[in-house]
Protein backbone atom coordinates (compact mmCIF):
# COMPACT_ATOMS: atom_id res chain seq x y z
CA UNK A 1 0.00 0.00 0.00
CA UNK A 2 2.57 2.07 0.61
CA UNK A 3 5.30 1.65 -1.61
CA UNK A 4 6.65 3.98 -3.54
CA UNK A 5 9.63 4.64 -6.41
CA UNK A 6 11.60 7.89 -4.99
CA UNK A 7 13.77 7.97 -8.17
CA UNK A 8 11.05 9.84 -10.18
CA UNK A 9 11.32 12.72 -7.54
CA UNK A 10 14.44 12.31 -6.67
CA UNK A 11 15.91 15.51 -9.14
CA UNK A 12 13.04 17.62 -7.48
CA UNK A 13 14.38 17.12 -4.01
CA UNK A 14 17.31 17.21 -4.35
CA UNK A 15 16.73 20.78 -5.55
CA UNK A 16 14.47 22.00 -2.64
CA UNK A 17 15.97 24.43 -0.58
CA UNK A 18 16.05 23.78 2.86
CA UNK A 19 17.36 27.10 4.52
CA UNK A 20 15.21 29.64 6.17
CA UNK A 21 14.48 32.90 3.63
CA UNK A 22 16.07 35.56 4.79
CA UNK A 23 16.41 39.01 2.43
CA UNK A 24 16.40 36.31 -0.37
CA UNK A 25 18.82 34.33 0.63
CA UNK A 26 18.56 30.82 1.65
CA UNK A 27 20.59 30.63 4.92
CA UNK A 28 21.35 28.01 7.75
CA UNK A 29 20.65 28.09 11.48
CA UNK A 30 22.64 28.96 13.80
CA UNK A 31 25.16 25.92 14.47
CA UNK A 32 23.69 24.47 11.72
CA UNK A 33 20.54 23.15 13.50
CA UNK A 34 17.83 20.91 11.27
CA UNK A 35 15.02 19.07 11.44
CA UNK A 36 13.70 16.26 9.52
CA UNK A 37 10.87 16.20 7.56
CA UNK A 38 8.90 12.73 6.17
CA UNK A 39 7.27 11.60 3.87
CA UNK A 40 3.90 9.94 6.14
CA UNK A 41 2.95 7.80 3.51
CA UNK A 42 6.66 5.52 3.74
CA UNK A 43 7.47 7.31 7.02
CA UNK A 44 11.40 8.20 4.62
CA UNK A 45 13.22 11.00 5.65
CA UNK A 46 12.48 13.45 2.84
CA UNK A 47 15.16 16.48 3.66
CA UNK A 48 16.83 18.18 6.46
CA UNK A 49 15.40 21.55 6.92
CA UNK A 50 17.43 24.37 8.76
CA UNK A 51 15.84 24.62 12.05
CA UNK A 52 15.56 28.23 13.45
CA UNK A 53 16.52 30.17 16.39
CA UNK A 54 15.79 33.27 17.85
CA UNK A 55 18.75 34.82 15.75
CA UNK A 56 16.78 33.87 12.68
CA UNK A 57 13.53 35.09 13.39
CA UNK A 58 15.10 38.32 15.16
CA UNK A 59 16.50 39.20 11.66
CA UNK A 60 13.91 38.22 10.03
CA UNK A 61 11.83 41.06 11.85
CA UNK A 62 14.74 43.57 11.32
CA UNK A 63 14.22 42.96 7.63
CA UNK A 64 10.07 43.53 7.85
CA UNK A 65 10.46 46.79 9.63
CA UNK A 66 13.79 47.81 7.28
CA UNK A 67 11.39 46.86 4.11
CA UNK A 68 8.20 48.09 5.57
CA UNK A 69 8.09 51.92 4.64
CA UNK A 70 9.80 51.33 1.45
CA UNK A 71 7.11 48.53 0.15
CA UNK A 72 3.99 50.51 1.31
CA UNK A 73 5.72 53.70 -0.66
CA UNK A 74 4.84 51.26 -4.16
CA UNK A 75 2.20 52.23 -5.76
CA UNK A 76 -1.18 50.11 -5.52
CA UNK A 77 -0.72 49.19 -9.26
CA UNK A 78 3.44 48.30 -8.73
CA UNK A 79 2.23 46.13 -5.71
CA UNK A 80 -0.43 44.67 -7.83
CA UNK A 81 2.09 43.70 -10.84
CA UNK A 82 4.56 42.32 -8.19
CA UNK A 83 1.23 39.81 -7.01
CA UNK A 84 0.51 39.04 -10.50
CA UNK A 85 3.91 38.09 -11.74
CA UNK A 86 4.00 35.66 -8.03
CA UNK A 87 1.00 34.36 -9.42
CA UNK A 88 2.23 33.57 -13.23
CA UNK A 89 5.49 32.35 -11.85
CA UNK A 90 3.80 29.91 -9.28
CA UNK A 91 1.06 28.76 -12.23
CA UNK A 92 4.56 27.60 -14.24
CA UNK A 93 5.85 25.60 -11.99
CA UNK A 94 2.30 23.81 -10.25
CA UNK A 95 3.84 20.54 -11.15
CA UNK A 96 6.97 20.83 -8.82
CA UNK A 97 4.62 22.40 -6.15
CA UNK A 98 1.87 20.01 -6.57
CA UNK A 99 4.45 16.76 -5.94
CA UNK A 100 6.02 18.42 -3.04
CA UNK A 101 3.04 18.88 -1.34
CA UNK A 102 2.42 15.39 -1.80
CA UNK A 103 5.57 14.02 -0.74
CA UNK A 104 5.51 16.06 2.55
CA UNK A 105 1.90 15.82 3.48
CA UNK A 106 0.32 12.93 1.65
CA UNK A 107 -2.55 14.07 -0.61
CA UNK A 108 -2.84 12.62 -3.91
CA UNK A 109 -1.40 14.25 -6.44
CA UNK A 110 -4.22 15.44 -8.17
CA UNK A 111 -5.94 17.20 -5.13
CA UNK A 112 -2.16 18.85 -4.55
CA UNK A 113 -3.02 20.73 -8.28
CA UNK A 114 -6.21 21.32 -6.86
CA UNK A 115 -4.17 23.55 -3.80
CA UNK A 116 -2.24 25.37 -6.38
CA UNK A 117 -4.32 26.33 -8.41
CA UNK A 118 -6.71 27.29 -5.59
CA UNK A 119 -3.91 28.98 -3.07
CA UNK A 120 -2.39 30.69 -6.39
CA UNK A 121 -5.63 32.41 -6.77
CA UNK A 122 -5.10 34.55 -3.66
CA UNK A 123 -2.51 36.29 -5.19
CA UNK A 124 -4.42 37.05 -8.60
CA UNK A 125 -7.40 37.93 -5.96
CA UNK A 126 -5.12 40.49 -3.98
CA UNK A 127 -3.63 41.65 -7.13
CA UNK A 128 -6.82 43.21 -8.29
CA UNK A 129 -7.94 44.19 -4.46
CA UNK A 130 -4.56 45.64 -4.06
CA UNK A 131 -5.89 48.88 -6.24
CA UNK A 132 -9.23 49.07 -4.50
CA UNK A 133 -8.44 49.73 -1.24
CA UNK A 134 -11.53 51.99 0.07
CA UNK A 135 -11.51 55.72 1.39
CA UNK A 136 -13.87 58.23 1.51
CA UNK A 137 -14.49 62.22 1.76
CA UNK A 138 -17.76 63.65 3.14
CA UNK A 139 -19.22 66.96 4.50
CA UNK A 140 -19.30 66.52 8.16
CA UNK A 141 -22.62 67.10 8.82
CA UNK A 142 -22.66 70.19 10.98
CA UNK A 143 -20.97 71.43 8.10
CA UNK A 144 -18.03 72.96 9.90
CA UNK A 145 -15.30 70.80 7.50
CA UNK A 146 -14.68 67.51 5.81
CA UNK A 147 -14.16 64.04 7.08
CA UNK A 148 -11.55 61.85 5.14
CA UNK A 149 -10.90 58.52 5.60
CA UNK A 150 -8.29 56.81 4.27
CA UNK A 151 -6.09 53.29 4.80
CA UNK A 152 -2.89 52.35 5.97
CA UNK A 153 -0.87 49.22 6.23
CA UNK A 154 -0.66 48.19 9.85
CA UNK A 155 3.05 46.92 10.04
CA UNK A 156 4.93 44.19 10.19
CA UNK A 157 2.88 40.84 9.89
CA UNK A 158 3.76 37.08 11.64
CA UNK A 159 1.79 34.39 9.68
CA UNK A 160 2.13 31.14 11.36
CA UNK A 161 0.35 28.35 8.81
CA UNK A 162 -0.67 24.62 9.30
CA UNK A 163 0.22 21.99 7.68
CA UNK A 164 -3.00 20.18 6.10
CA UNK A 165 -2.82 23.32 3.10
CA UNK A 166 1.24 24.15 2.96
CA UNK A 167 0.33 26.18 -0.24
CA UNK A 168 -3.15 28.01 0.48
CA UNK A 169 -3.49 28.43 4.32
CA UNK A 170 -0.51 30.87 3.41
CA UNK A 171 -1.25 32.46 0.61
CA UNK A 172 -4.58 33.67 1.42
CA UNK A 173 -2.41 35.30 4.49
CA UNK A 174 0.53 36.33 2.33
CA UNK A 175 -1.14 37.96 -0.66
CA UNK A 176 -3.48 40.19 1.00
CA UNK A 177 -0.18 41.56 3.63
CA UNK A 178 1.65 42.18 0.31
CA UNK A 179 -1.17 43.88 -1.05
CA UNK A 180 -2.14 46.25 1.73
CA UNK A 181 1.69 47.33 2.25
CA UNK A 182 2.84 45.09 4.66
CA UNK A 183 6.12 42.78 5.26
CA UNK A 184 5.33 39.36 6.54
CA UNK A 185 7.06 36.54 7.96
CA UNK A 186 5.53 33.07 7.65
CA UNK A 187 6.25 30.61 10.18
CA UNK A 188 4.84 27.53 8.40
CA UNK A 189 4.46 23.95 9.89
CA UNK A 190 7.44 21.91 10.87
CA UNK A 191 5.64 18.72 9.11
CA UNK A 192 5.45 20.54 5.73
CA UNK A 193 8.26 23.52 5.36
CA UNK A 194 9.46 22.08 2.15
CA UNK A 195 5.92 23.53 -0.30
CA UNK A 196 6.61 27.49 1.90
CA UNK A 197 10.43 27.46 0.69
CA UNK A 198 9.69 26.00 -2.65
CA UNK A 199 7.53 29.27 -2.99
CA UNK A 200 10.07 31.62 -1.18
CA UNK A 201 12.16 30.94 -4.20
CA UNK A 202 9.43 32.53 -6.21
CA UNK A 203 9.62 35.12 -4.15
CA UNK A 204 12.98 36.09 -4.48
CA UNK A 205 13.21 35.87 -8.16
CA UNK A 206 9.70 37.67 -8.68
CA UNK A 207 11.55 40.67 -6.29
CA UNK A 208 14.75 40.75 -7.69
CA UNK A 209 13.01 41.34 -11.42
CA UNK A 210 10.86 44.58 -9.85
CA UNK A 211 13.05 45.93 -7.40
CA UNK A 212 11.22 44.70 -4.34
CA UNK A 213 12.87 45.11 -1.07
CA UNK A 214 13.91 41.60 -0.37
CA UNK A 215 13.40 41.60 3.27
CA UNK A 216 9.66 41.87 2.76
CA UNK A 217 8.60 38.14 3.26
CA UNK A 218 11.04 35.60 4.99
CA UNK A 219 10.21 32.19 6.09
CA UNK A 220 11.18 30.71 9.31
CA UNK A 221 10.80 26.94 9.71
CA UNK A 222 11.29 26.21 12.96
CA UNK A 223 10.95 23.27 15.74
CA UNK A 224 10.54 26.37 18.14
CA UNK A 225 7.26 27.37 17.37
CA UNK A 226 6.35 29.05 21.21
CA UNK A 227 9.36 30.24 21.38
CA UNK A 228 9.46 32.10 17.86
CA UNK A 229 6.08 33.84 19.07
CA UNK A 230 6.18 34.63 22.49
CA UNK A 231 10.15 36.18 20.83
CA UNK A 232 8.14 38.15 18.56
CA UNK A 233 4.88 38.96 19.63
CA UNK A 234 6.48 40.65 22.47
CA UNK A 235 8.44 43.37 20.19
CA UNK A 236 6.34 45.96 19.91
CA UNK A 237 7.51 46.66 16.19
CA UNK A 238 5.55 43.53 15.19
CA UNK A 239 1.95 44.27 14.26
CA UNK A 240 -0.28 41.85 13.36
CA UNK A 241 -0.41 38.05 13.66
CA UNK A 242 -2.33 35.59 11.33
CA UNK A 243 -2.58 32.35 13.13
CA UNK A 244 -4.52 28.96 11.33
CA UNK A 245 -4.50 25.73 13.37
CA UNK A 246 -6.12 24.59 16.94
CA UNK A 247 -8.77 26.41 19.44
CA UNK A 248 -6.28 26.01 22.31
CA UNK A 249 -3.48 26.92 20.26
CA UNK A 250 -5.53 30.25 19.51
CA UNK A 251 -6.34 30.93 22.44
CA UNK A 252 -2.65 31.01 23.85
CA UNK A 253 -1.30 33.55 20.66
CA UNK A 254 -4.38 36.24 21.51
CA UNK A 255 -3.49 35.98 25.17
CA UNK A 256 0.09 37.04 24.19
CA UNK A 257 -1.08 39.51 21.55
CA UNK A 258 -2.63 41.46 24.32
CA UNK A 259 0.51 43.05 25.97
CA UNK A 260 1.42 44.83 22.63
CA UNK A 261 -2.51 45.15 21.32
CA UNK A 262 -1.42 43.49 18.42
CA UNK A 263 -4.39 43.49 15.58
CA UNK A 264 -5.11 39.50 15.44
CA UNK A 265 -7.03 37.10 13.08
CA UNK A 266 -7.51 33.37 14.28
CA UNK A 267 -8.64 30.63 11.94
CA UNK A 268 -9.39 27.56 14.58
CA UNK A 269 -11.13 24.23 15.38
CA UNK A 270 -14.05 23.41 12.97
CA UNK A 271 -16.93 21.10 13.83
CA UNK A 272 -19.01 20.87 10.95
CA UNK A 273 -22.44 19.99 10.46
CA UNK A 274 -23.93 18.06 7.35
CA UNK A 275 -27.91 18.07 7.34
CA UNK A 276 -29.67 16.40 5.13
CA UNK A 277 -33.47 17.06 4.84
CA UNK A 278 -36.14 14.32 3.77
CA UNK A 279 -36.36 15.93 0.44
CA UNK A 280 -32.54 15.95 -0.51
CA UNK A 281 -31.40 14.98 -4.07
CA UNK A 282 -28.79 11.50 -2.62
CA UNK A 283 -27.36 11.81 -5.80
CA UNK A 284 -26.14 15.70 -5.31
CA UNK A 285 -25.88 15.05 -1.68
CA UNK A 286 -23.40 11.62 -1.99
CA UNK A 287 -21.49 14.07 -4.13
CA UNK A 288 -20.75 17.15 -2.02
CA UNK A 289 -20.86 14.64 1.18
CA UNK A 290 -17.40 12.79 -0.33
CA UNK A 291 -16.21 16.48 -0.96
CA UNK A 292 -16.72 17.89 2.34
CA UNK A 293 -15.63 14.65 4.26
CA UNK A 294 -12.94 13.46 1.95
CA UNK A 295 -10.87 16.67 0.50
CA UNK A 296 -7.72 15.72 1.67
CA UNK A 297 -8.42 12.56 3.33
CA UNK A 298 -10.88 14.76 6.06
CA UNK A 299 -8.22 16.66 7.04
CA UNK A 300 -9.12 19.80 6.65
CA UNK A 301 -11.18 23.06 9.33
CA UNK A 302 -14.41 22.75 7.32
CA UNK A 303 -14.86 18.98 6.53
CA UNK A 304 -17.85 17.95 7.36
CA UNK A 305 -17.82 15.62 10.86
CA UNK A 306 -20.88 14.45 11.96
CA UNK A 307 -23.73 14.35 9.32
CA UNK A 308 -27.40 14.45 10.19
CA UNK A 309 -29.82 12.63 8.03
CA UNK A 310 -33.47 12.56 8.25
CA UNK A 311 -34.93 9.33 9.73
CA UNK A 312 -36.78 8.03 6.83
CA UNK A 313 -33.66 8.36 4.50
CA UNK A 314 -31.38 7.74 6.77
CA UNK A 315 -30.65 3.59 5.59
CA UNK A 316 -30.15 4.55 2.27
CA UNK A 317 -27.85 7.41 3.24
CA UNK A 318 -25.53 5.21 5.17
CA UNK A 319 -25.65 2.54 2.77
CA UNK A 320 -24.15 5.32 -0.30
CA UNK A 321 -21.95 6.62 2.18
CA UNK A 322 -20.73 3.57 2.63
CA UNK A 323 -20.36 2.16 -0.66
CA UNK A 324 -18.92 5.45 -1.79
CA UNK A 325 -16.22 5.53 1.46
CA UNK A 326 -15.29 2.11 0.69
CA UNK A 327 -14.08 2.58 -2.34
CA UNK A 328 -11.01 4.79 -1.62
CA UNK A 329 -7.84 3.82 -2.78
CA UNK A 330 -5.32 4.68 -0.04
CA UNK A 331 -1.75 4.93 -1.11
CA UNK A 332 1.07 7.09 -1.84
CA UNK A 333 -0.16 9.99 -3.11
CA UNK A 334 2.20 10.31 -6.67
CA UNK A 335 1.20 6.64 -7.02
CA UNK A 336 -1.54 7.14 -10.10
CA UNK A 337 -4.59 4.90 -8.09
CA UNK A 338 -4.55 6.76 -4.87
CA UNK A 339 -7.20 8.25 -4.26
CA UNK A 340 -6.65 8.38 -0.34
CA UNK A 341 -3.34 9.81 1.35
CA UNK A 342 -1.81 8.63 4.37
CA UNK A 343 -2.62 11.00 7.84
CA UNK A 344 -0.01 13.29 8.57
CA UNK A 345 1.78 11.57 11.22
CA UNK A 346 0.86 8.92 13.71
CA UNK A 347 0.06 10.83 16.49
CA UNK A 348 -2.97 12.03 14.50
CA UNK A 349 -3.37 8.67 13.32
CA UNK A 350 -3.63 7.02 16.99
CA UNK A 351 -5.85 9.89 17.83
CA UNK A 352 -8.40 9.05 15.48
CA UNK A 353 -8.39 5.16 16.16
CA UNK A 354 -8.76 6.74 19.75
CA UNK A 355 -11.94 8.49 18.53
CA UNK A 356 -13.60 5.61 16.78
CA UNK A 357 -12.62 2.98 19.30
CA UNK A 358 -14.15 4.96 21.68
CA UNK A 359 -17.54 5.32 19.97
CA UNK A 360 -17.47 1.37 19.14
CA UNK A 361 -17.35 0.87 22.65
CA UNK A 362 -20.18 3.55 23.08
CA UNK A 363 -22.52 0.87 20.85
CA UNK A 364 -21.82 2.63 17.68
CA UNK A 365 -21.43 0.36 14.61
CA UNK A 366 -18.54 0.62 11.60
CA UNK A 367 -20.15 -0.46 8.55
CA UNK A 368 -16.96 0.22 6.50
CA UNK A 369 -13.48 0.56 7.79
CA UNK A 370 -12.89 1.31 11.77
CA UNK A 371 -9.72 -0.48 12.28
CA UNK A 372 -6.38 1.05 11.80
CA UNK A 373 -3.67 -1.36 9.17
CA UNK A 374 -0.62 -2.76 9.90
CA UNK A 375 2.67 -1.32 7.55
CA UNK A 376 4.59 1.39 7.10
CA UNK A 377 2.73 4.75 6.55
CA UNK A 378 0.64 6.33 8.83
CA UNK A 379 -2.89 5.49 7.50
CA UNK A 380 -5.90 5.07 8.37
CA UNK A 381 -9.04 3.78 6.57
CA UNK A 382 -12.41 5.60 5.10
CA UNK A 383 -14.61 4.69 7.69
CA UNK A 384 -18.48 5.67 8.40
CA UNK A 385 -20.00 5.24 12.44
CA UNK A 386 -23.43 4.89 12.46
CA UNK A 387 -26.06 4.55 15.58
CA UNK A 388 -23.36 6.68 17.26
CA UNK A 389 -24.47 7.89 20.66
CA UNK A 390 -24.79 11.58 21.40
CA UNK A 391 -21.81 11.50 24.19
CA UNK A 392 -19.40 9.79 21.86
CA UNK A 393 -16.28 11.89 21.91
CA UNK A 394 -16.15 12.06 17.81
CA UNK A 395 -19.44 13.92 17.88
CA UNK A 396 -17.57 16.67 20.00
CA UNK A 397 -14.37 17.02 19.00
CA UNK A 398 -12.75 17.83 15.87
CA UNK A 399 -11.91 14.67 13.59
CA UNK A 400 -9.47 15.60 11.07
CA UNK A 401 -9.48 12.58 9.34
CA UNK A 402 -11.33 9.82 6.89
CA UNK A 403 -14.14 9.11 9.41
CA UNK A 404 -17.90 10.31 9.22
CA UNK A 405 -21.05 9.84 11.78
CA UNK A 406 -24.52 9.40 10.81
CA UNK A 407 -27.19 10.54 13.32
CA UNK A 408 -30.97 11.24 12.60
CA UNK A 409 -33.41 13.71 13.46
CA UNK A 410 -37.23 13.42 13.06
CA UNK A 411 -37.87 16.78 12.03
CA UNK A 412 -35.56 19.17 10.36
CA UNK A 413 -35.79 21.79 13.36
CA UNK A 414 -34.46 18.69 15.42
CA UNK A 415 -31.80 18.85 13.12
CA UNK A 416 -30.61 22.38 12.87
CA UNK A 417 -30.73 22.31 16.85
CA UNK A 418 -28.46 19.16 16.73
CA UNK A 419 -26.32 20.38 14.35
CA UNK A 420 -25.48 24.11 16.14
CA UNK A 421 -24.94 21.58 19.36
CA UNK A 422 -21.05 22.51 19.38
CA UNK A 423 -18.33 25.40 20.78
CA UNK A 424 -17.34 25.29 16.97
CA UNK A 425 -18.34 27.77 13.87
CA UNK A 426 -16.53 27.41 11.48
CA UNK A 427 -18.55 25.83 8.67
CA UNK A 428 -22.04 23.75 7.62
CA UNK A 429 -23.71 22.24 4.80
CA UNK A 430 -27.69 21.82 4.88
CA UNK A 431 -29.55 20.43 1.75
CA UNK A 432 -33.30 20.25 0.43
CA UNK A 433 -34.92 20.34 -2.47
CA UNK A 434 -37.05 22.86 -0.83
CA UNK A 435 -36.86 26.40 -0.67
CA UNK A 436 -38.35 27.29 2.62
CA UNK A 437 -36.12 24.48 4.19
CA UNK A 438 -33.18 25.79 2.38
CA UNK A 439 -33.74 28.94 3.46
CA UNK A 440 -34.35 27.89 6.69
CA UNK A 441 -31.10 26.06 7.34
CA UNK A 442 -29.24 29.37 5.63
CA UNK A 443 -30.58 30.76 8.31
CA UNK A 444 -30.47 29.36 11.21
CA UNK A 445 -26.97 26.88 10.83
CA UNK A 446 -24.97 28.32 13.33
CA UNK A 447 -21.78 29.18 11.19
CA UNK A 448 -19.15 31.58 9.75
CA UNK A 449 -19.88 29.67 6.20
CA UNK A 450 -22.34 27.62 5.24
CA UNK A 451 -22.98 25.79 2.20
CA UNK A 452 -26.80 24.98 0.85
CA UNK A 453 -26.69 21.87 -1.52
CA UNK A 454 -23.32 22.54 -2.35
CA UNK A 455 -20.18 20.28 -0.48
CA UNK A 456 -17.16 23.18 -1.64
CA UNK A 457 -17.29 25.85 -0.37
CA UNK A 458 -14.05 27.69 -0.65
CA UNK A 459 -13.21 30.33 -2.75
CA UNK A 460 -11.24 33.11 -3.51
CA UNK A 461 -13.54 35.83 -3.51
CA UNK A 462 -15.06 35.42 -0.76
CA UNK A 463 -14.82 35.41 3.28
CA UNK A 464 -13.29 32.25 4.85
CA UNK A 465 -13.84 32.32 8.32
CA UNK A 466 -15.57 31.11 11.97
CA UNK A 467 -17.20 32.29 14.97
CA UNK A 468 -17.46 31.02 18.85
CA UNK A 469 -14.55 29.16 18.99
CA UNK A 470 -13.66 28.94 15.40
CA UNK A 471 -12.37 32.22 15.49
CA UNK A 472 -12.20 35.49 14.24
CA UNK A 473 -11.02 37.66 11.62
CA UNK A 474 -11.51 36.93 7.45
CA UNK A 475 -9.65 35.57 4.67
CA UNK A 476 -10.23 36.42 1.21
CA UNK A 477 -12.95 38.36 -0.35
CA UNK A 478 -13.15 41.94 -0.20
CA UNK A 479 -12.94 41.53 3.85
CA UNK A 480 -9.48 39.67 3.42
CA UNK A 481 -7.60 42.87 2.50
CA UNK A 482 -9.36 44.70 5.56
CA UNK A 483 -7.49 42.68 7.98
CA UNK A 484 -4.22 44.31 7.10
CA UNK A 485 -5.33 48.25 6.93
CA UNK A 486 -5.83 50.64 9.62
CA UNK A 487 -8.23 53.11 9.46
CA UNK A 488 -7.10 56.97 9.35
CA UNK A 489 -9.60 59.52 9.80
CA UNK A 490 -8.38 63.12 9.10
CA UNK A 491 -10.24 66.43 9.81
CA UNK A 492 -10.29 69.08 6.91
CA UNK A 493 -12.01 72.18 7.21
């Protein structure tokens, strides 16, 4: 299942760097500290990646405030050529970035094209909101002057990025810094560094051909992850930090970002709901439900976890769930009949088995998968829980992996009720042939995002974020740009 030929890839990697980006350089650590990063689908060492230290990251923010007033003195339509030739340059090489990505965090190949093409959109997205940034003049209405306000970058930016998107959970933080004015260092996932310095090379040729100030982005990979933001979070010339990955993880970084009133976004824990009314299509509904469960082997915020089915559809749900789960191919993602990646490392692997052996012993029943396999790799199988009962641990916590729930409801208020049941808010799905219950569950679904008959619902163009304990703060859209601009009010008379 897992094996794999590593002399088709071996020209690519042996061509990564492996340094930390500093002023466009790829550099070393100090004493020449690394890490080592695997491949979870043969559990191979893949590269040594320079691990950094506070030296590193220290320079890296001398570089964002030394770049910072020259970058946001570009003009809106130089920083939106500097986006667009990022974006062209990344689109010409989505082949190398697409089988990195695979090699360091397991998705098959051709969802890894899916990421670049989808995470290279931010930057043809911020490229075009890079010249729109809003301001306005009015009368003040006692008519005793004018009010004008106007935008400015807020500073220095620390993006720290996961590692289930290596590509797009940092480019929909990247492109709209770049575009408001800022400098920005990324501090992405130890797991998966190898896909953020693949594109910091971009970055320093795409600089280097306009005359960009090269300390503008740098990227830190680091083993040192508290350290590198309690370090940094406590200068006061860093402001604003971008943060993707866990509730409790969140909840630590806004803590710190109090001292220094730093502005913050968080991007956390996701929950989803999946509620399917008596009157849904199964044929659209099996569709979108392998989408929202199984992009990226259920790894991802807004997969859908615990799907709630109407009682009197709710066999022939589980049984097309089923059928459709069960046939995943899991494998090595570059290997042509994968369909199904490995889990990023076996940790999250055990924690999962944890999940559905705990539910098993609850009285729930596995009608596909549900045990973990023996080998090398760190996999785990499609699996669907039904009869699940309501205190099962998987219905409460965040899954982040090939598993999916079925519960009923009798009616479809039962439902929505069931379905807003969490801390999380980051996404839901609800679908109906019906209007009124369509427009009911757009309504009343309890999220930052939710998707009506439709199972993707990322994009570009428009807001990607959570409330309650999903988070705050937007990515993309028009909003996306927002979180990078402060707001200057000036009184003329």
């Amino acid at each position: 299942m897992s094996e794999f030929d590593y002399t088709q890839v071996k020209g690519l990697l042996s061509s990564l760097p492996t340094g930390i980006w500093l002023e466009g350089e790829n550099v070393g650590a100090t004493g020449g500290r690394t890490f080592e990063v695997l491949d979870p689908a043969t559990e191979q060492v893949l590269a040594h990646v320079a691990d950094a230290t506070s030296t590193e990251w220290m320079k890296a923010l001398d570089a964002a405030v030394a770049a910072q007033e020259e970058w946001a003195e570009f003009a809106p339509r130089q920083r939106s050529e500097v986006l667009t030739d990022i974006f062209t340059t990344v689109a010409a090489r989505a082949d190398d970035f697409a089988r990195v990505m695979t090699l360091e965090m397991g998705k098959p190949y051709a969802e890894a094209r899916g990421e670049v093409a989808y995470g290279n959109e931010y930057f043809r997205w911020f490229a075009e909101e890079a010249v729109r940034i809003p301001g306005r003049l009015a009368t003040a209405p006692g008519g005793n002057g004018h009010i004008l306000v106007s935008r400015a970058p807020v500073g220095p930016v620390l993006a720290i990025t996961p590692w289930n998107f290596p590509l797009a959970m940092a480019t929909r933080k990247i492109a709209p810094a770049l575009a408001a004015g800022c400098p920005i260092i990324i501090k992405p996932a130890h797991e998966t560094p190898l896909t953020m310095l693949l594109l910091g090379q971009v970055f320093a040729e795409v600089f280097a051909r306009h005359g960009v100030p090269q300390g503008l982005v740098s990227i830190v990979p680091t083993t040192a992850a508290s350290a590198l933001s309690s370090e940094l979070m406590a200068d006061s010339r860093l402001r604003k930090v971008s943060f993707t990955g866990s509730t409790p993880v969140g909840r630590q970084l806004v803590r710190q970002a109090a001292d220094n009133l730093l502005h913050t976004s968080m991007e956390l824990g996701g929950n989803a709901p999946f509620v399917i009314a008596a009157d849904a299509d199964l044929d659209l509904v099996l569709t979108c439900a392998m989408q929202a469960k199984m992009r990226n082997g259920g790894q991802a915020c807004i997969a859908a976890n615990r799907f709630l089915v109407d009682e009197s559809i709710a066999q022939e749900f589980s049984e097309r769930l089923t059928a459709a789960m069960s046939a995943s191919v899991v494998g090595h993602g570059l290997n042509e009949s994968s369909t199904m990646g490995p889990v990023i490392t076996a940790k999250q692997r055990d924690r999962i088995a944890a999940l559905v052996e705990d539910a098993l012993a609850a009285g729930a029943r596995a009608t596909t998968g549900g045990k973990r396999p023996e080998g090398q790799g760190y996999f785990y199988p499609a699996t669907v829980l039904v009869d699940v009962p309501s205190d099962a641990r998987i219905l409460h916590e965040e899954i982040f992996g090939p598993v999916a729930t079925v519960s009923t409801f009798s009616d479809l208020e039962e439902g929505i009720a069931a379905a807003n049941d969490t801390e999380f808010g980051l996404a839901a799905y609800g679908f109906s042939r019906s209007l009124e219950s369509a427009q009911l569950m757009a309504e009343k679904l309890n999220a930052g995002m939710v998707g009506i008959n439709r199972g993707a619902i990322s994009d570009p163009a428009a807001p990607f974020g959570g409330i309650k304990q999903s988070g705050f703060g937007r990515e993309g859209g028009t909003e996306g740009i927002e979180e990078y601009l402060d707001t200057r009010y000036i009184s003329l008379t």
